[in-house]
C-alpha atoms as a PDB file:
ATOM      1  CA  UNK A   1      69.496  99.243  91.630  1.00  0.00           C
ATOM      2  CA  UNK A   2      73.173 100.176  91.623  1.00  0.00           C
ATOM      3  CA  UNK A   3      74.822 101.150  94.333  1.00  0.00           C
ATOM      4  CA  UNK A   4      76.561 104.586  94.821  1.00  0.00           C
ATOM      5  CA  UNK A   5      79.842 105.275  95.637  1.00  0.00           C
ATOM      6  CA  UNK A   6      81.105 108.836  97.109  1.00  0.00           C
ATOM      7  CA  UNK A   7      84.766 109.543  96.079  1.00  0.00           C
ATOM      8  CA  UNK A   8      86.215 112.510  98.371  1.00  0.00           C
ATOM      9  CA  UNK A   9      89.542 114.074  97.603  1.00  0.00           C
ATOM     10  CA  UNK A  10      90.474 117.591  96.470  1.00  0.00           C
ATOM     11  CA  UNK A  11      92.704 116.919  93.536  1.00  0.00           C
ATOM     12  CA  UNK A  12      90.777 115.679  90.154  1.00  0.00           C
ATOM     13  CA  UNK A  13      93.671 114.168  88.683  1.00  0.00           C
ATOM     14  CA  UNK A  14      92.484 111.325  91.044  1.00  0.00           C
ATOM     15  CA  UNK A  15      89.539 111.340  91.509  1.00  0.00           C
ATOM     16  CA  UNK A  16      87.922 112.055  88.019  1.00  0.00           C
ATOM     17  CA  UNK A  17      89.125 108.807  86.578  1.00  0.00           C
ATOM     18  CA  UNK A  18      88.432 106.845  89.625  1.00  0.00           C
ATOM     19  CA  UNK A  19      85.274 108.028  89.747  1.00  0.00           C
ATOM     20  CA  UNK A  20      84.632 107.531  86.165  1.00  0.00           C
ATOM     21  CA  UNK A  21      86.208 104.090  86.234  1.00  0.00           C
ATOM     22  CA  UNK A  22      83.793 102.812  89.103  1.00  0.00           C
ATOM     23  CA  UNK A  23      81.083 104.124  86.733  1.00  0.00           C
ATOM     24  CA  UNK A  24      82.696 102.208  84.448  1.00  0.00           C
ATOM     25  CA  UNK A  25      82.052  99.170  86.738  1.00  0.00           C
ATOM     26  CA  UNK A  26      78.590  99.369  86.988  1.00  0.00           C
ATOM     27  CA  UNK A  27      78.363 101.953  90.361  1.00  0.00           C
ATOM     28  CA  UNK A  28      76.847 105.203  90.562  1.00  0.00           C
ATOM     29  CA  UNK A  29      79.285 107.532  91.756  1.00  0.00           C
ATOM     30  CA  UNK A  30      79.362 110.906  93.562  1.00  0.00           C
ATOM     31  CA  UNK A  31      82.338 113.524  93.832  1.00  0.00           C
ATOM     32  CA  UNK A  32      83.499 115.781  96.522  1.00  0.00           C
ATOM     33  CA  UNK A  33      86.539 117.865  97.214  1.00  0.00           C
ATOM     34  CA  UNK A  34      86.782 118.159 100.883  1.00  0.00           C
ATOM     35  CA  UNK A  35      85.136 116.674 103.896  1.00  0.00           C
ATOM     36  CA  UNK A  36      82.715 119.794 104.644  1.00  0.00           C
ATOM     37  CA  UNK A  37      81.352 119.363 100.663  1.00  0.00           C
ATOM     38  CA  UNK A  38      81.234 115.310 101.169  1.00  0.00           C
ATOM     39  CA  UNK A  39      79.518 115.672 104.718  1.00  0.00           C
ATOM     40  CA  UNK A  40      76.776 117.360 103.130  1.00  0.00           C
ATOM     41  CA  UNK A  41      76.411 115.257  99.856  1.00  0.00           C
ATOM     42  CA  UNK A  42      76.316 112.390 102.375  1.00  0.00           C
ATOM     43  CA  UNK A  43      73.249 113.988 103.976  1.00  0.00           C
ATOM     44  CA  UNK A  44      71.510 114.399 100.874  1.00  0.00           C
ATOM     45  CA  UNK A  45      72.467 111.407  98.791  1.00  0.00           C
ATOM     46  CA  UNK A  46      73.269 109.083 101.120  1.00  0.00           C
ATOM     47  CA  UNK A  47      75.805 106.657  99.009  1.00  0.00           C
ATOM     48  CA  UNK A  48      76.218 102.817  99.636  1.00  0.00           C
ATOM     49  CA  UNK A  49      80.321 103.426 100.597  1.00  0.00           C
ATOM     50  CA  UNK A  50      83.078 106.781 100.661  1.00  0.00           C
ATOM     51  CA  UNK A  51      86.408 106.283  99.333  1.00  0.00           C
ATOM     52  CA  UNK A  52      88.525 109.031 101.118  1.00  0.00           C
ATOM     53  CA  UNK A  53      91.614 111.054 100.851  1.00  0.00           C
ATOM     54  CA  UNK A  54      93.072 112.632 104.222  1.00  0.00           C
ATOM     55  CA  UNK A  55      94.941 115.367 103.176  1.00  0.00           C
ATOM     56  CA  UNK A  56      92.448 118.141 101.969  1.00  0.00           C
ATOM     57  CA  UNK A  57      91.389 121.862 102.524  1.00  0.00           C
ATOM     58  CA  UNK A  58      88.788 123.238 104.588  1.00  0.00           C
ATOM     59  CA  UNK A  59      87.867 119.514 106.279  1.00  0.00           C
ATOM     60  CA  UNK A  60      90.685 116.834 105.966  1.00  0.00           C
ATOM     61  CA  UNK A  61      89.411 113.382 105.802  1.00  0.00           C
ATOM     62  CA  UNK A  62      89.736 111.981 109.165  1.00  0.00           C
ATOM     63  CA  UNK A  63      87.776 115.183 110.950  1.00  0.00           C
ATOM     64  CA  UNK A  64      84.882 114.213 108.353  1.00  0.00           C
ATOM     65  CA  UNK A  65      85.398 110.458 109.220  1.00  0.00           C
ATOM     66  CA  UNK A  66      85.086 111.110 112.923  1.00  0.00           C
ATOM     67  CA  UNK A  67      82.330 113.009 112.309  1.00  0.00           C
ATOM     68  CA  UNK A  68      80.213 110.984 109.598  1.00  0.00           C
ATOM     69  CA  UNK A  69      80.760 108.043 112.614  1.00  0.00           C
ATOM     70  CA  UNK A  70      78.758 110.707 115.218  1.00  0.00           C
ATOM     71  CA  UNK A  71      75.692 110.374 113.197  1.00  0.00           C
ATOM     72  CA  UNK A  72      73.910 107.279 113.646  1.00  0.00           C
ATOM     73  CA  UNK A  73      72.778 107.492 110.048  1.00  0.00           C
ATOM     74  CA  UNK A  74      75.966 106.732 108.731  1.00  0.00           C
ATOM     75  CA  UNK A  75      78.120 104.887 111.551  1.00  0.00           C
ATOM     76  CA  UNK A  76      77.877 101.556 109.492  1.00  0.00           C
ATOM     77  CA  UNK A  77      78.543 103.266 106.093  1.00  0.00           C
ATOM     78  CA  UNK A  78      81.346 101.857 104.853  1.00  0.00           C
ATOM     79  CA  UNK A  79      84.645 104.004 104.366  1.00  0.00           C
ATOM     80  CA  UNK A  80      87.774 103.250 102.616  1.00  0.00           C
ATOM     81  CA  UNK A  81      90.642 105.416 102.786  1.00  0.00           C
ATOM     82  CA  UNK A  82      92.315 105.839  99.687  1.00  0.00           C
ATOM     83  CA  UNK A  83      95.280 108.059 100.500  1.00  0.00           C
ATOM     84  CA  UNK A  84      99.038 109.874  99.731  1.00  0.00           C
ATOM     85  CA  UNK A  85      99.891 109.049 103.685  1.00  0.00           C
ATOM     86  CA  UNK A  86     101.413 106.191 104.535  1.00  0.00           C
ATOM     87  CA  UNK A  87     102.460 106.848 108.053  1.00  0.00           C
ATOM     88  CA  UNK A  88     101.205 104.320 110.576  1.00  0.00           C
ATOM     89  CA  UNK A  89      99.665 106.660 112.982  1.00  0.00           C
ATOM     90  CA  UNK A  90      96.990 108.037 110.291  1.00  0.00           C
ATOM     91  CA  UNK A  91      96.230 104.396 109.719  1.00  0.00           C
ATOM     92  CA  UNK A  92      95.788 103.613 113.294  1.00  0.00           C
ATOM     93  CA  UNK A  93      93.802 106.809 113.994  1.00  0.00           C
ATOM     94  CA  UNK A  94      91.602 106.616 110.921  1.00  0.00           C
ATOM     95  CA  UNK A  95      90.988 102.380 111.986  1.00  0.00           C
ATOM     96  CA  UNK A  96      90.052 104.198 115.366  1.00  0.00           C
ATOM     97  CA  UNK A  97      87.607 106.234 113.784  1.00  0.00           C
ATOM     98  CA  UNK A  98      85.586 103.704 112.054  1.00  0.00           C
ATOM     99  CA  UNK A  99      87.727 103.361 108.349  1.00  0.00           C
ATOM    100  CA  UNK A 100      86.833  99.983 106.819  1.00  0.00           C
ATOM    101  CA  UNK A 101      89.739  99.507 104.669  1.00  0.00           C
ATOM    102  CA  UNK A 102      92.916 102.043 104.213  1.00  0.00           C
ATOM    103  CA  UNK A 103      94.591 101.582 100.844  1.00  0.00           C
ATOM    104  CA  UNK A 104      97.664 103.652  98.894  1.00  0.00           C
ATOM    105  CA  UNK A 105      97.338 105.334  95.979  1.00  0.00           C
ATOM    106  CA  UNK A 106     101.090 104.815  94.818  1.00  0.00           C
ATOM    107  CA  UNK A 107     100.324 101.024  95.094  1.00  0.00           C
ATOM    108  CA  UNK A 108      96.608 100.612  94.137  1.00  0.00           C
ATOM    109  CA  UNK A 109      95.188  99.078  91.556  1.00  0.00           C
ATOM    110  CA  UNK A 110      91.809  99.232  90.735  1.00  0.00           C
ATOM    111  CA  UNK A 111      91.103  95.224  90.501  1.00  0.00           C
ATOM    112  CA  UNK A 112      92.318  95.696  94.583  1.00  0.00           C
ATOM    113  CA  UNK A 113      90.029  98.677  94.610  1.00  0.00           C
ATOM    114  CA  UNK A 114      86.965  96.647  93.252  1.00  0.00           C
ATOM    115  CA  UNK A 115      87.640  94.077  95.517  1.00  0.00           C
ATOM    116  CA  UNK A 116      87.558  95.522  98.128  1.00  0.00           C
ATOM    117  CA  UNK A 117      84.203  97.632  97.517  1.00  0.00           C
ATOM    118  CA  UNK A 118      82.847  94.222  97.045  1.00  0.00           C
ATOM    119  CA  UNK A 119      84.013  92.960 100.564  1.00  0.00           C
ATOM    120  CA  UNK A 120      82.466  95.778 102.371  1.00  0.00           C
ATOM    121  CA  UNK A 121      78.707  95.571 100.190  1.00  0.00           C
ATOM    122  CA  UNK A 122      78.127  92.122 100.994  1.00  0.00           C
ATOM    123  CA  UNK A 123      75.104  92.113  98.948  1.00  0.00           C
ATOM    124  CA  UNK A 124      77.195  92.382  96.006  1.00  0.00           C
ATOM    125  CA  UNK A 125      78.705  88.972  93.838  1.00  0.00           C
ATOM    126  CA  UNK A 126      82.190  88.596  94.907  1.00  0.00           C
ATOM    127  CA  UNK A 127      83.363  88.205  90.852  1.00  0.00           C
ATOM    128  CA  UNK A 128      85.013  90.814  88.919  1.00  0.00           C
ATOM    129  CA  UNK A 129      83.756  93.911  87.873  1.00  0.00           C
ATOM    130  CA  UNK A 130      79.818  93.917  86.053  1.00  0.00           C
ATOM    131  CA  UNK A 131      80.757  95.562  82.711  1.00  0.00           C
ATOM    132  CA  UNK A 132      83.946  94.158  80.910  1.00  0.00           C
ATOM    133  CA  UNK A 133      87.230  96.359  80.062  1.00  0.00           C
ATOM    134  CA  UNK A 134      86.449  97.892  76.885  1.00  0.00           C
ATOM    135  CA  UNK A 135      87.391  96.874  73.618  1.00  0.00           C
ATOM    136  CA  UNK A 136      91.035  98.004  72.371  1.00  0.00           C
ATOM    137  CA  UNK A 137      91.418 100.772  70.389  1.00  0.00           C
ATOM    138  CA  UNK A 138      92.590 100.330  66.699  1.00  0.00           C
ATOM    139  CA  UNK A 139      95.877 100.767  66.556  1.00  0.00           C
ATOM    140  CA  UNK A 140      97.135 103.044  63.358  1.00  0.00           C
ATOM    141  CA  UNK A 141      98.594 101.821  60.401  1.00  0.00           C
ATOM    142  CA  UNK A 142     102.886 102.487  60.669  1.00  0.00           C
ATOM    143  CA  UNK A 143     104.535 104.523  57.765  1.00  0.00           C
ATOM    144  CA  UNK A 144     107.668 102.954  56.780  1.00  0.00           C
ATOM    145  CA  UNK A 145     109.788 105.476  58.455  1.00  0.00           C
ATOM    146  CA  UNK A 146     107.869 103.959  61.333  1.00  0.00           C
ATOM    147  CA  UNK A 147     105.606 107.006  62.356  1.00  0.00           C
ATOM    148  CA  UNK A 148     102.326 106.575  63.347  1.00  0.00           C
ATOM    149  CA  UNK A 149      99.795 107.034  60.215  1.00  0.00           C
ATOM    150  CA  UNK A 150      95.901 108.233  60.514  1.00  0.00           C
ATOM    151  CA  UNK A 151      93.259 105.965  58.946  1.00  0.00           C
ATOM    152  CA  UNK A 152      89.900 107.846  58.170  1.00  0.00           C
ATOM    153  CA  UNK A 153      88.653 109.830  60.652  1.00  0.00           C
ATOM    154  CA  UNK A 154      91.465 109.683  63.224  1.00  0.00           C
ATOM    155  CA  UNK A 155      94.421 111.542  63.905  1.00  0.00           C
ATOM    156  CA  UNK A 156      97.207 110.686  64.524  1.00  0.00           C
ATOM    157  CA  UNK A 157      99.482 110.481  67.611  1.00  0.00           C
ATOM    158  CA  UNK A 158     102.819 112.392  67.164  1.00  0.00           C
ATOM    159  CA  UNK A 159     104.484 110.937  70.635  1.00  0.00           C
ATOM    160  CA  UNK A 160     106.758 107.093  69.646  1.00  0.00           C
ATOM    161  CA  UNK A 161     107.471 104.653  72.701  1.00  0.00           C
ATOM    162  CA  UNK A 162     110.916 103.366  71.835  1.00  0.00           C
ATOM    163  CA  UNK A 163     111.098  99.795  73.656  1.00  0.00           C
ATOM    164  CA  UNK A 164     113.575  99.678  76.115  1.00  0.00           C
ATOM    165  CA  UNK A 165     114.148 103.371  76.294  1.00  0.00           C
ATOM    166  CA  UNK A 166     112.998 105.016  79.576  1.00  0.00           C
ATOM    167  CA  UNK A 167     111.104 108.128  77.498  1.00  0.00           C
ATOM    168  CA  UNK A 168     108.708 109.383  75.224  1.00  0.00           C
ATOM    169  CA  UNK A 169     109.686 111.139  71.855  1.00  0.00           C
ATOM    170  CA  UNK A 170     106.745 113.563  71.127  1.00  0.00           C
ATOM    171  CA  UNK A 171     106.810 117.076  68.880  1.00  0.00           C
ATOM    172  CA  UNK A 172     108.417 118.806  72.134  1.00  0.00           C
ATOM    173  CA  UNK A 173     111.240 116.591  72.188  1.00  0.00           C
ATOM    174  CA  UNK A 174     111.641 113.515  74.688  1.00  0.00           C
ATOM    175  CA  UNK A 175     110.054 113.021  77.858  1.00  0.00           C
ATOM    176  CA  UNK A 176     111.808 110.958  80.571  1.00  0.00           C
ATOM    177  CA  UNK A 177     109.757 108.714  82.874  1.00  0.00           C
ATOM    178  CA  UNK A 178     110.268 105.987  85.595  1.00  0.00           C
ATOM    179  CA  UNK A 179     108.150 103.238  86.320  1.00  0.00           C
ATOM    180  CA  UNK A 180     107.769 102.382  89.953  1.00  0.00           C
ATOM    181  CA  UNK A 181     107.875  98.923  91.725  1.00  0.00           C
ATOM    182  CA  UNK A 182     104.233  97.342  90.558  1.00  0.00           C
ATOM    183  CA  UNK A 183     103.502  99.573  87.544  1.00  0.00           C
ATOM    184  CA  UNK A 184     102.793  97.822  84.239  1.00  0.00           C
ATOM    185  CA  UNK A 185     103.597  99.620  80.716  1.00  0.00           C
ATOM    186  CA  UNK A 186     101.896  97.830  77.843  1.00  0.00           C
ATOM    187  CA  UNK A 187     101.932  99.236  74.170  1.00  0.00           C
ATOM    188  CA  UNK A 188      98.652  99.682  72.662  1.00  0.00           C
END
């Protein structure tokens, strides 16, 4: 039996690939985007633990926390916040409310994130995730001038990483980024 996960928050930039990366892990997963939607889901699917955003429409995350806490049902279901806000008094109000864990998503990684799911399902092994990262993809074959080649049935991926240049060259020119304190950049 796996157990199922609930991920609440209202924009699916993060919570599609968390969601897909717990799957990834071995979890079921469910997907809501506010607290009225994940209130009922919780009724009628009942999932193992809720990560949680705060800042959504219709039901923000802490109303739904206070009152997923009022049914008996679910007082002991455990919730992790997983949020933008990183002002103390949401943390102490949502700790008041019954959150399990309260984690950043500009500093989260999702080894912490596993980790943590494990501490609050006891019942699971405390080691890494069950399914390993998978394999790398192939990487393509360079051209001499250094451009990216297709082999057989791929295509081929116009955007170049110059090392130690803070942007991407791509067919609509070059697009500037900056890497925050903890992020990692790897080629592939």
């Amino acid at each position: 039996m796996n157990y199922t996960i609930l991920v609440v928050d209202d924009m699916p930039i993060f919570r599609d690939p968390i969601a897909a990366s717990l799957h990834l892990a071995g979890f079921d997963t469910l997907r809501a985007s506010n607290g009225k939607e994940a209130l009922a889901m919780v009724k009628s699917r009942r999932p193992d633990l809720i990560l949680l955003d705060i800042a959504m429409p219709e039901m923000d995350g802490l109303t739904f926390l206070e009152k997923l806490r009022e049914t008996d049902d679910f007082s002991a279901t455990p919730v992790i916040l997983l949020t933008a806000i990183a002002e103390k008094r949401y943390v102490v109000k949502a700790k008041a409310l019954g959150a399990n864990d309260y984690m950043l998503k500009s500093r989260f990684r999702l080894k912490d994130l596993l980790e943590r799911i494990h501490r609050h399902l006891p019942t699971l092994p405390a080691a890494s995730p069950a399914v390993a990262p998978p394999p790398p993809l192939p990487r393509p074959a360079a051209a001499p001038s250094g451009r990216a080649v297709a082999q057989p049935g791929q295509q081929a991926d116009p955007a170049r990483v110059d090392p130690g240049q803070p942007s991407v060259a791509g067919p609509g020119g070059r697009t500037e980024f900056r890497p925050g304190p903890g992020d990692v950049l790897t080629p592939t």
